[in-house]
N, C-alpha and C. Protein backbone atom coordinates (compact mmCIF):
# COMPACT_ATOMS: atom_id res chain seq x y z
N UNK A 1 0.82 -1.20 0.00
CA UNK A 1 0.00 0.00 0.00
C UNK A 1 0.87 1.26 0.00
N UNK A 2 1.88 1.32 0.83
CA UNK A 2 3.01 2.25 0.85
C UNK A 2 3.72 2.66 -0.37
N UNK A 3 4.10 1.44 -1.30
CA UNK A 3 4.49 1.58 -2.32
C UNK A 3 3.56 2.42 -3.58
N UNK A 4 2.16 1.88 -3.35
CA UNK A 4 1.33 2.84 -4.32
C UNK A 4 0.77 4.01 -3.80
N UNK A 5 1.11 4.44 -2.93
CA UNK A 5 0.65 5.58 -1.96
C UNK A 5 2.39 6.32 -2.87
N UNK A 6 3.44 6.15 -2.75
CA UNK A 6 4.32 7.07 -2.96
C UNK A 6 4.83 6.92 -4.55
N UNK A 7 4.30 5.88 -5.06
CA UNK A 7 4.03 6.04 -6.84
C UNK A 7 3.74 7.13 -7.09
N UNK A 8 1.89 7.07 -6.60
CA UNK A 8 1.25 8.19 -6.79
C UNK A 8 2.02 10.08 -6.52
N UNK A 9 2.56 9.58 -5.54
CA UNK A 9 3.34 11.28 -5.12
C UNK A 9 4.17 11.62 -6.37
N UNK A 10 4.95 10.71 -6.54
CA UNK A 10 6.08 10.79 -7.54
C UNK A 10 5.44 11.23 -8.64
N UNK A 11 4.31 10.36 -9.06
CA UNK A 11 3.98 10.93 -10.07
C UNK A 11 3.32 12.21 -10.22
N UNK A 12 2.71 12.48 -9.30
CA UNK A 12 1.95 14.08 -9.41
C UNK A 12 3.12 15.19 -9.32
N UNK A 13 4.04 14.95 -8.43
CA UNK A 13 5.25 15.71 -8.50
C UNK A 13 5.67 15.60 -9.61
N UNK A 14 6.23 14.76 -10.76
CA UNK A 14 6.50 14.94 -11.87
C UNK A 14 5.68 15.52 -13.06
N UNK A 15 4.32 15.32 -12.81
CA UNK A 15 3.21 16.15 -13.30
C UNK A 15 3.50 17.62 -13.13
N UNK A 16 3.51 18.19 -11.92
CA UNK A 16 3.81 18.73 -11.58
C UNK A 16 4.70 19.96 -12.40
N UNK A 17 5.86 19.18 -11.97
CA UNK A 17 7.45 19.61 -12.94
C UNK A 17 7.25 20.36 -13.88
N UNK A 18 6.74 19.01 -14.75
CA UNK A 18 6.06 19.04 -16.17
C UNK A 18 5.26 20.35 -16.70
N UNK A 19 4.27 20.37 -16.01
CA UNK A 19 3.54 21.66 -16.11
C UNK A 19 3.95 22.98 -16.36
N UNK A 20 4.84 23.39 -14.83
CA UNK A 20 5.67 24.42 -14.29
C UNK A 20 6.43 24.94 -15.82
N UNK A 21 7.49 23.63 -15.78
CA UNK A 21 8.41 23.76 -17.09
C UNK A 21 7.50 24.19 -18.07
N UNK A 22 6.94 23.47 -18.59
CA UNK A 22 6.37 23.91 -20.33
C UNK A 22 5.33 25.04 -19.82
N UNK A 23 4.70 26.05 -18.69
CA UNK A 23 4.34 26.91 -18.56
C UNK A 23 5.66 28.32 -18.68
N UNK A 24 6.46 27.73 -18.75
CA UNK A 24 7.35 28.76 -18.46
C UNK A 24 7.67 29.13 -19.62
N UNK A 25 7.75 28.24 -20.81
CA UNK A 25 7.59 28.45 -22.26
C UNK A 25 6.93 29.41 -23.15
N UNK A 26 5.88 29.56 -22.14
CA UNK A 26 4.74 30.76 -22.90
C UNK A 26 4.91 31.91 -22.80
N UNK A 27 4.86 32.58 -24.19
CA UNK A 27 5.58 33.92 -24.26
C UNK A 27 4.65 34.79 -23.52
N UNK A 28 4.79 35.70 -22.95
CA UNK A 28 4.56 36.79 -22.39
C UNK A 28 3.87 38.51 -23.15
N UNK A 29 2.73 38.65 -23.38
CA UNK A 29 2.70 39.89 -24.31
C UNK A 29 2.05 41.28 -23.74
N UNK A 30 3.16 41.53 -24.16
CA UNK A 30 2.34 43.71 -22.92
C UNK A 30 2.19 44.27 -24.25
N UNK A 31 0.91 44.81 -24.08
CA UNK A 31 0.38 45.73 -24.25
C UNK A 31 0.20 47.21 -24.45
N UNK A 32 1.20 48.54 -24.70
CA UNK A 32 1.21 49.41 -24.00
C UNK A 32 0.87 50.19 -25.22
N UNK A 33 -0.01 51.32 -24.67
CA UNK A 33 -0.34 52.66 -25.08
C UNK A 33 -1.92 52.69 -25.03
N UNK A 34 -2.42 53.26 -26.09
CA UNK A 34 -3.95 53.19 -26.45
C UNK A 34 -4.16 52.64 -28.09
N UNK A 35 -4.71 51.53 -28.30
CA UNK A 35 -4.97 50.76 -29.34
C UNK A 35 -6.47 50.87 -29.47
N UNK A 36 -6.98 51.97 -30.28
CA UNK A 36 -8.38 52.00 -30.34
C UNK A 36 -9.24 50.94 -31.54
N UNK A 37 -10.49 50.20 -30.68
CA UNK A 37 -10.79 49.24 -31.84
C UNK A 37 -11.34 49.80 -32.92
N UNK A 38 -11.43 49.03 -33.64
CA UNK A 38 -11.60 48.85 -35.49
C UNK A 38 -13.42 49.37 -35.12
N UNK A 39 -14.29 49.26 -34.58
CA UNK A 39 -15.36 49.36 -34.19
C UNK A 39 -16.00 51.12 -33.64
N UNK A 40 -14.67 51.31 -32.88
CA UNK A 40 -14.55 52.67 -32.47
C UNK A 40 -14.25 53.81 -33.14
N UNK A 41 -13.04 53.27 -34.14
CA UNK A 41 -12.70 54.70 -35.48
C UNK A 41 -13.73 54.42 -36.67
N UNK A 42 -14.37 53.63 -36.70
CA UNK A 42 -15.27 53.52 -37.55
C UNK A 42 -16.79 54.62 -37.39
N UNK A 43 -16.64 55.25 -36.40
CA UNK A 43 -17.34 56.09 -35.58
C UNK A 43 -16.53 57.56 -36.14
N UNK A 44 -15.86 57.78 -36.50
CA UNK A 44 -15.03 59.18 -36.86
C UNK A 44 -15.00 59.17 -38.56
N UNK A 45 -15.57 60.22 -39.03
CA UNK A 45 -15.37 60.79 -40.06
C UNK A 45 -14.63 61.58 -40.48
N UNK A 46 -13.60 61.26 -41.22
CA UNK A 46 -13.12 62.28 -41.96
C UNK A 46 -14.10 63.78 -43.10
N UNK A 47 -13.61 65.00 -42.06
CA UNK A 47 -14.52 65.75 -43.08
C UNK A 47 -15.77 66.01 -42.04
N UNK A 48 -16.51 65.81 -41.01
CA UNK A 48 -17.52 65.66 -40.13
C UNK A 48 -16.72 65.35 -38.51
N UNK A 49 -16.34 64.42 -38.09
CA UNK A 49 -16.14 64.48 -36.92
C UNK A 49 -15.09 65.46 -36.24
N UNK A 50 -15.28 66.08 -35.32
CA UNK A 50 -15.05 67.53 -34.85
C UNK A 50 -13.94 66.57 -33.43
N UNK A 51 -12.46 66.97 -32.64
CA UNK A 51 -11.62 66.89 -32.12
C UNK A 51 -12.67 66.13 -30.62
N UNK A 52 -13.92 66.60 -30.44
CA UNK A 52 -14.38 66.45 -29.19
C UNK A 52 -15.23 64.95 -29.46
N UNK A 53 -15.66 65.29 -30.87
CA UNK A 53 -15.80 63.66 -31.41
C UNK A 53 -15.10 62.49 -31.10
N UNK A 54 -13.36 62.88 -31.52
CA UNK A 54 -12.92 61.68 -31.56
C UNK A 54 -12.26 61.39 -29.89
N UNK A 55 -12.24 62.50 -29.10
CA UNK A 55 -12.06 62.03 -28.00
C UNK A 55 -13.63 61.29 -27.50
N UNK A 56 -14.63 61.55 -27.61
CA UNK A 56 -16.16 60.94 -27.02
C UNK A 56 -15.87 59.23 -27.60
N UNK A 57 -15.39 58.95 -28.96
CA UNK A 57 -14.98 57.49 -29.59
C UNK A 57 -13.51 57.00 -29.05
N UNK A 58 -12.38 57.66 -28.83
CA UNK A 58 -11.52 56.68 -28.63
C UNK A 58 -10.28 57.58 -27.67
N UNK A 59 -11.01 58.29 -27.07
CA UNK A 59 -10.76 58.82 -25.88
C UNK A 59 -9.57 59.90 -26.02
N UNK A 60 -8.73 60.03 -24.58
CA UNK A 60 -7.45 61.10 -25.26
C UNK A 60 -6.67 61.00 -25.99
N UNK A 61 -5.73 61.76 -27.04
CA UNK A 61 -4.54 61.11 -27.50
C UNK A 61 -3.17 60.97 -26.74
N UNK A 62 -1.99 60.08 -27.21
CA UNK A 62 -1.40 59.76 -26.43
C UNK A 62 -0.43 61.05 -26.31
N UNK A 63 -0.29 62.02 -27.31
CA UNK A 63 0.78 63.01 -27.27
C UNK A 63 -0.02 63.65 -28.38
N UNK A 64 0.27 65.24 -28.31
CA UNK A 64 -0.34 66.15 -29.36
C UNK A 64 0.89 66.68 -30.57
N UNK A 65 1.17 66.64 -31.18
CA UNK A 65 2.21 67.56 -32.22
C UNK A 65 2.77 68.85 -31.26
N UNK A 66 4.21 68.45 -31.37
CA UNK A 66 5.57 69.41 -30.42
C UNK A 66 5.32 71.09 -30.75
N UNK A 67 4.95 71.03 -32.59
CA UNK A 67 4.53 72.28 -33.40
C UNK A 67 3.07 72.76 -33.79
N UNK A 68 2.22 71.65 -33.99
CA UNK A 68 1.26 71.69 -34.54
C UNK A 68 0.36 71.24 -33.25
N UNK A 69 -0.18 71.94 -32.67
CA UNK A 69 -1.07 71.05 -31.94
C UNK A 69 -3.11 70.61 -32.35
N UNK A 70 -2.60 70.67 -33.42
CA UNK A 70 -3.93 70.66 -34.82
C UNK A 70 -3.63 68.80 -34.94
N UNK A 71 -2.42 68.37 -34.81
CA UNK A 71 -2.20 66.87 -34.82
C UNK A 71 -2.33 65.90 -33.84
N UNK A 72 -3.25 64.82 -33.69
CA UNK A 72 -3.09 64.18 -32.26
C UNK A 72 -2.72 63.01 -32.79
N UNK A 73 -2.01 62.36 -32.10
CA UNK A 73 -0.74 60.86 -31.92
C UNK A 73 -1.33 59.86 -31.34
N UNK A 74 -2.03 58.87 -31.74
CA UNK A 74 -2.47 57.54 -30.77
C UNK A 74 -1.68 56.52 -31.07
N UNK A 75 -0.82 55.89 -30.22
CA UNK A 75 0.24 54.95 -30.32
C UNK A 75 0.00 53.82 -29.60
N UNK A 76 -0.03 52.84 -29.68
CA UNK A 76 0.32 51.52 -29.35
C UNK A 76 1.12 50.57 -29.51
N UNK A 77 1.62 49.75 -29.32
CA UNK A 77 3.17 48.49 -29.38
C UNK A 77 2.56 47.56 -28.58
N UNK A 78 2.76 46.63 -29.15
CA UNK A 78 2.53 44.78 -28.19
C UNK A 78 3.83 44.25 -28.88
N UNK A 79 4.11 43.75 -27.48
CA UNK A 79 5.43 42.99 -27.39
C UNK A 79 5.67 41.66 -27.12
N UNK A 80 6.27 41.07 -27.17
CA UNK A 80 5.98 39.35 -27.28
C UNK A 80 7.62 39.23 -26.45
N UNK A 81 7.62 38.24 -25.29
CA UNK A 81 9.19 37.77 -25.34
C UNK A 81 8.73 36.33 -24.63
N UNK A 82 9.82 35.70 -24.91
CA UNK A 82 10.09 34.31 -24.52
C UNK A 82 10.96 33.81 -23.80
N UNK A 83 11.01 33.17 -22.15
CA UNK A 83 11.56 32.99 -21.27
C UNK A 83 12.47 34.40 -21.17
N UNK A 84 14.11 33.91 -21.75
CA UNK A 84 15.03 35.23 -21.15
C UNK A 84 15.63 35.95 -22.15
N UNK A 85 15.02 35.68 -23.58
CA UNK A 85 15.08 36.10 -24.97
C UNK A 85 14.41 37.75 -24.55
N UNK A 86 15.59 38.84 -25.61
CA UNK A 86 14.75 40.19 -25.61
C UNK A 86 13.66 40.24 -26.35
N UNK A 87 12.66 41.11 -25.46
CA UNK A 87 10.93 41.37 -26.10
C UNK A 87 11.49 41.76 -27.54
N UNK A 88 10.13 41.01 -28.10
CA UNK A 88 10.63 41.23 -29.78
C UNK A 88 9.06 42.30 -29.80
N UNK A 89 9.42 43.77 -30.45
CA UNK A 89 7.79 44.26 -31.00
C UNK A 89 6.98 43.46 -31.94
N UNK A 90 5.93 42.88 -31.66
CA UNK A 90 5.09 42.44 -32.65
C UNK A 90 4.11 42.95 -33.40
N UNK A 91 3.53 44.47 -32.96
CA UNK A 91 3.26 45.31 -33.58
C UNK A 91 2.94 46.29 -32.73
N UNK A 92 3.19 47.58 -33.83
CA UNK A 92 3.47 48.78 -33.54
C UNK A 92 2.15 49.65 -34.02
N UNK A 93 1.37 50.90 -33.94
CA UNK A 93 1.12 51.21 -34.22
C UNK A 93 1.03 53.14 -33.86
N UNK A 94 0.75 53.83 -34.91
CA UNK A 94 0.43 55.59 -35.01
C UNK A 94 -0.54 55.76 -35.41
N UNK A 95 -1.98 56.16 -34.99
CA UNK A 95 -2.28 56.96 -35.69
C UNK A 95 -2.36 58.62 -35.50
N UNK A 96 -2.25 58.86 -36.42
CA UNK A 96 -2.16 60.49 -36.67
C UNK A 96 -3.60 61.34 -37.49
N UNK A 97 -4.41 61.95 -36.19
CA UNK A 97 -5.38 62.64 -36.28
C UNK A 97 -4.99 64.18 -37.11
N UNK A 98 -5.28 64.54 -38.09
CA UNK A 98 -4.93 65.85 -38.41
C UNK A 98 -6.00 66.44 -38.28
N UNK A 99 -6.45 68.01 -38.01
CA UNK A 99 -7.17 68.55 -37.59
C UNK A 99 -6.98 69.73 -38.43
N UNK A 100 -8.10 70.65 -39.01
CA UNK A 100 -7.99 72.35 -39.99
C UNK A 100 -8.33 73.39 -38.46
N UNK A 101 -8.30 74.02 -39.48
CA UNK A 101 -8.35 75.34 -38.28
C UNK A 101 -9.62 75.30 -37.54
N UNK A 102 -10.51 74.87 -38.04
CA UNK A 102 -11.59 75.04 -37.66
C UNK A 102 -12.10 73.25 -36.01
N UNK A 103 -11.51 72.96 -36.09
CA UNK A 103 -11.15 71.54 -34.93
C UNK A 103 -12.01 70.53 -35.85
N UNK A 104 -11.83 70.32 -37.35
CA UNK A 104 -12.72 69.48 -38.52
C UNK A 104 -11.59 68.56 -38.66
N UNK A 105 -11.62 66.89 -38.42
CA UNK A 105 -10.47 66.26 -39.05
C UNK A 105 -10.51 66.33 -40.37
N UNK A 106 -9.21 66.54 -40.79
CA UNK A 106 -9.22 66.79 -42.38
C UNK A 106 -8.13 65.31 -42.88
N UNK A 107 -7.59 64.72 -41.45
CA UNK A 107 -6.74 63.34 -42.77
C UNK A 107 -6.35 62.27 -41.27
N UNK A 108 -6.70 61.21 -41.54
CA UNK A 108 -5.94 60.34 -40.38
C UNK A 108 -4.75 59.43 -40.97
N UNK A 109 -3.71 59.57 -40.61
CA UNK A 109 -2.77 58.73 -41.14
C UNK A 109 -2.37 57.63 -40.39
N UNK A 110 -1.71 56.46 -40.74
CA UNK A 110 -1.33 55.12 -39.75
C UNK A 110 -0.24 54.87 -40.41
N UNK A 111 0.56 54.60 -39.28
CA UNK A 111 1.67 54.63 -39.16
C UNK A 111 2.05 53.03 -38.87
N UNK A 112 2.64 52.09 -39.41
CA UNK A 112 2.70 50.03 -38.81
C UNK A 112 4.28 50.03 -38.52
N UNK A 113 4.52 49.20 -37.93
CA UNK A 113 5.90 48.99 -37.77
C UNK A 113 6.71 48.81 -38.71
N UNK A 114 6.46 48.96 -40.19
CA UNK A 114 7.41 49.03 -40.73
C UNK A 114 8.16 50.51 -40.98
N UNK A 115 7.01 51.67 -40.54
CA UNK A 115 7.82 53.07 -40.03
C UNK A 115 8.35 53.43 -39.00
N UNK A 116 9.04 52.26 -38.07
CA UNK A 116 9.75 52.23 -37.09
C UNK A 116 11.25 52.38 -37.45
N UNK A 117 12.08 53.58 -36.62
CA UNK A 117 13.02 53.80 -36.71
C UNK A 117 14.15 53.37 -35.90
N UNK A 118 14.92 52.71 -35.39
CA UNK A 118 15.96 52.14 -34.91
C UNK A 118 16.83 53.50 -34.39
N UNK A 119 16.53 53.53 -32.92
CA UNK A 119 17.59 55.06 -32.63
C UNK A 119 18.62 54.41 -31.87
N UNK A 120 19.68 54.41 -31.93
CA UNK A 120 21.40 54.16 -31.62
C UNK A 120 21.31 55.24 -30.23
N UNK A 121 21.86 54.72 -29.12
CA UNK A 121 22.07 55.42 -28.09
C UNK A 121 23.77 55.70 -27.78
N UNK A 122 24.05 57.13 -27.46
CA UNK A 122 25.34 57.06 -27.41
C UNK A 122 25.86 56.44 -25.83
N UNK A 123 27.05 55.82 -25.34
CA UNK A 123 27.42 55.64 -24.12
C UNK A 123 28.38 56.29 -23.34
N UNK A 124 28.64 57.72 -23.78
CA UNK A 124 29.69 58.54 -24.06
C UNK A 124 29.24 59.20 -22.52
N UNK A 125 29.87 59.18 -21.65
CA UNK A 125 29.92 60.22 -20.25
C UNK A 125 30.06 61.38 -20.59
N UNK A 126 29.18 62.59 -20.11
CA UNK A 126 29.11 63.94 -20.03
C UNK A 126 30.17 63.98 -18.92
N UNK A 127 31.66 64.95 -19.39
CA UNK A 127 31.94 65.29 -18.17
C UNK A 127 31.68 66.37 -17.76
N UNK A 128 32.03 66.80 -15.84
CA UNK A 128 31.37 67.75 -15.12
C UNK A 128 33.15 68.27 -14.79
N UNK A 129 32.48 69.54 -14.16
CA UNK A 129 33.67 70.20 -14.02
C UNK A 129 33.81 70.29 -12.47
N UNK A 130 34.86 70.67 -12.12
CA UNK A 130 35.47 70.53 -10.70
C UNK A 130 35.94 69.74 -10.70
N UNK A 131 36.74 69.63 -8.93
CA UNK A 131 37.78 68.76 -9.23
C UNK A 131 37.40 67.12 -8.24
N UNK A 132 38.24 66.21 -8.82
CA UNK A 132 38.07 64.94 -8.14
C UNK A 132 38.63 64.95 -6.97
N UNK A 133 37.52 64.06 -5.64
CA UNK A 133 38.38 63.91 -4.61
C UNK A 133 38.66 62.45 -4.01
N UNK A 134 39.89 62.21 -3.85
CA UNK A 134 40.65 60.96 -3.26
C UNK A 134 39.64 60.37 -2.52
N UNK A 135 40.26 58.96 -2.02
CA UNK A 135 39.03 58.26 -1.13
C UNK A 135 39.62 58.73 0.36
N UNK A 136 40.50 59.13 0.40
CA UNK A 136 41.08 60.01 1.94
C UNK A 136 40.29 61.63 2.00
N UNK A 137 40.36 61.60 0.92
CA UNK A 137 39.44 63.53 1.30
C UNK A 137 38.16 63.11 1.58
N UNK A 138 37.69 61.96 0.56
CA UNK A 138 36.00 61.97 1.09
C UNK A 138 36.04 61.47 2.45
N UNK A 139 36.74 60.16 2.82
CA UNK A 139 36.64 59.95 3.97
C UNK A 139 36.77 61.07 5.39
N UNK A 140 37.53 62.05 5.75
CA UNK A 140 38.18 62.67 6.60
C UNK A 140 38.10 64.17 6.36
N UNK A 141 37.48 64.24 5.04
CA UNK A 141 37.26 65.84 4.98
C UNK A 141 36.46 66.97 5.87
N UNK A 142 35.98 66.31 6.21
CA UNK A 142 34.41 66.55 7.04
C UNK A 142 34.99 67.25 8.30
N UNK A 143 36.45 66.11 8.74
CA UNK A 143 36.64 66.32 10.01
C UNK A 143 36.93 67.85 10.90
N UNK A 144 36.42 68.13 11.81
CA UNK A 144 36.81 69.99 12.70
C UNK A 144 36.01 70.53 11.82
N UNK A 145 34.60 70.47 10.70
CA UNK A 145 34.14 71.33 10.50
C UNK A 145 32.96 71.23 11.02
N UNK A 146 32.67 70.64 11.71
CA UNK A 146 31.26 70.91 12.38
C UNK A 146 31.27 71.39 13.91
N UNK A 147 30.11 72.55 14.37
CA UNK A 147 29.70 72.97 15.62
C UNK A 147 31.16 74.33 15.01
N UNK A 148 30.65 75.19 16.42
CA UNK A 148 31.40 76.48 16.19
C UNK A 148 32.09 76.68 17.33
């Protein structure tokens, strides 16, 4: 009885294992920005829907134009990664609300990940000015200047 009493353990523990492991396999996908549905811009007219429109359908935008603030930016990215592999983007998206003078959208543009740009970061230290101090000045510098 002992013997099939600790079969059984073994085996659920290896069940177990089993599980854990090939759960750990499954890629992982975030989500980030505002991805408005196909259901919701279908609600905005070009030529008719007015800036207060398309916020009432697909809410704020994520950033307005630096120059133009006649342009609103809705961005989204879903990302996919696997165990300790870097997140790969699986898609990207822009759209770009243009707006006339009058707050009338006049053009929506979309932007897919294939207008994704690759920006190079430099690793170059800014230096600061003044001067360096020893590990004896930081340590002991301090000392006779405190109280009067």
């Amino acid at each position: 009885m002992q013997r099939a009493a600790k079969k059984r353990i073994a085996a659920g523990l290896l069940i177990t294992l089993a599980a854990t492991g090939l759960s750990a396999c499954e890629s992982k996908v975030a989500l980030r920005g505002n991805a408005p549905l196909e259901s919701k811009l279908e609600q905005i007219k070009v030529g008719q829907s007015s800036k207060r429109d398309v916020v009432a359908a697909i809410g704020s935008p994520s950033t307005v134009g630096t120059f133009d603030d006649n342009v609103w930016y809705y961005m989204s990215q879903t990302k996919e990664s696997w165990a300790f592999y870097k997140p790969e983007i699986v898609e990207n998206q822009v759209l770009a609300f243009h707006f006339d003078e009058n707050g009338t959208l006049s053009e929506i543009e979309d932007f897919d990940k294939s207008a994704l740009t690759e920006v190079s970061y430099r690793s170059k230290v800014t230096p600061t000015t003044g001067r360096t101090m020893s590990i004896m000045e930081q340590l002991f510098g301090n000392l006779g200047k405190f109280g009067s």
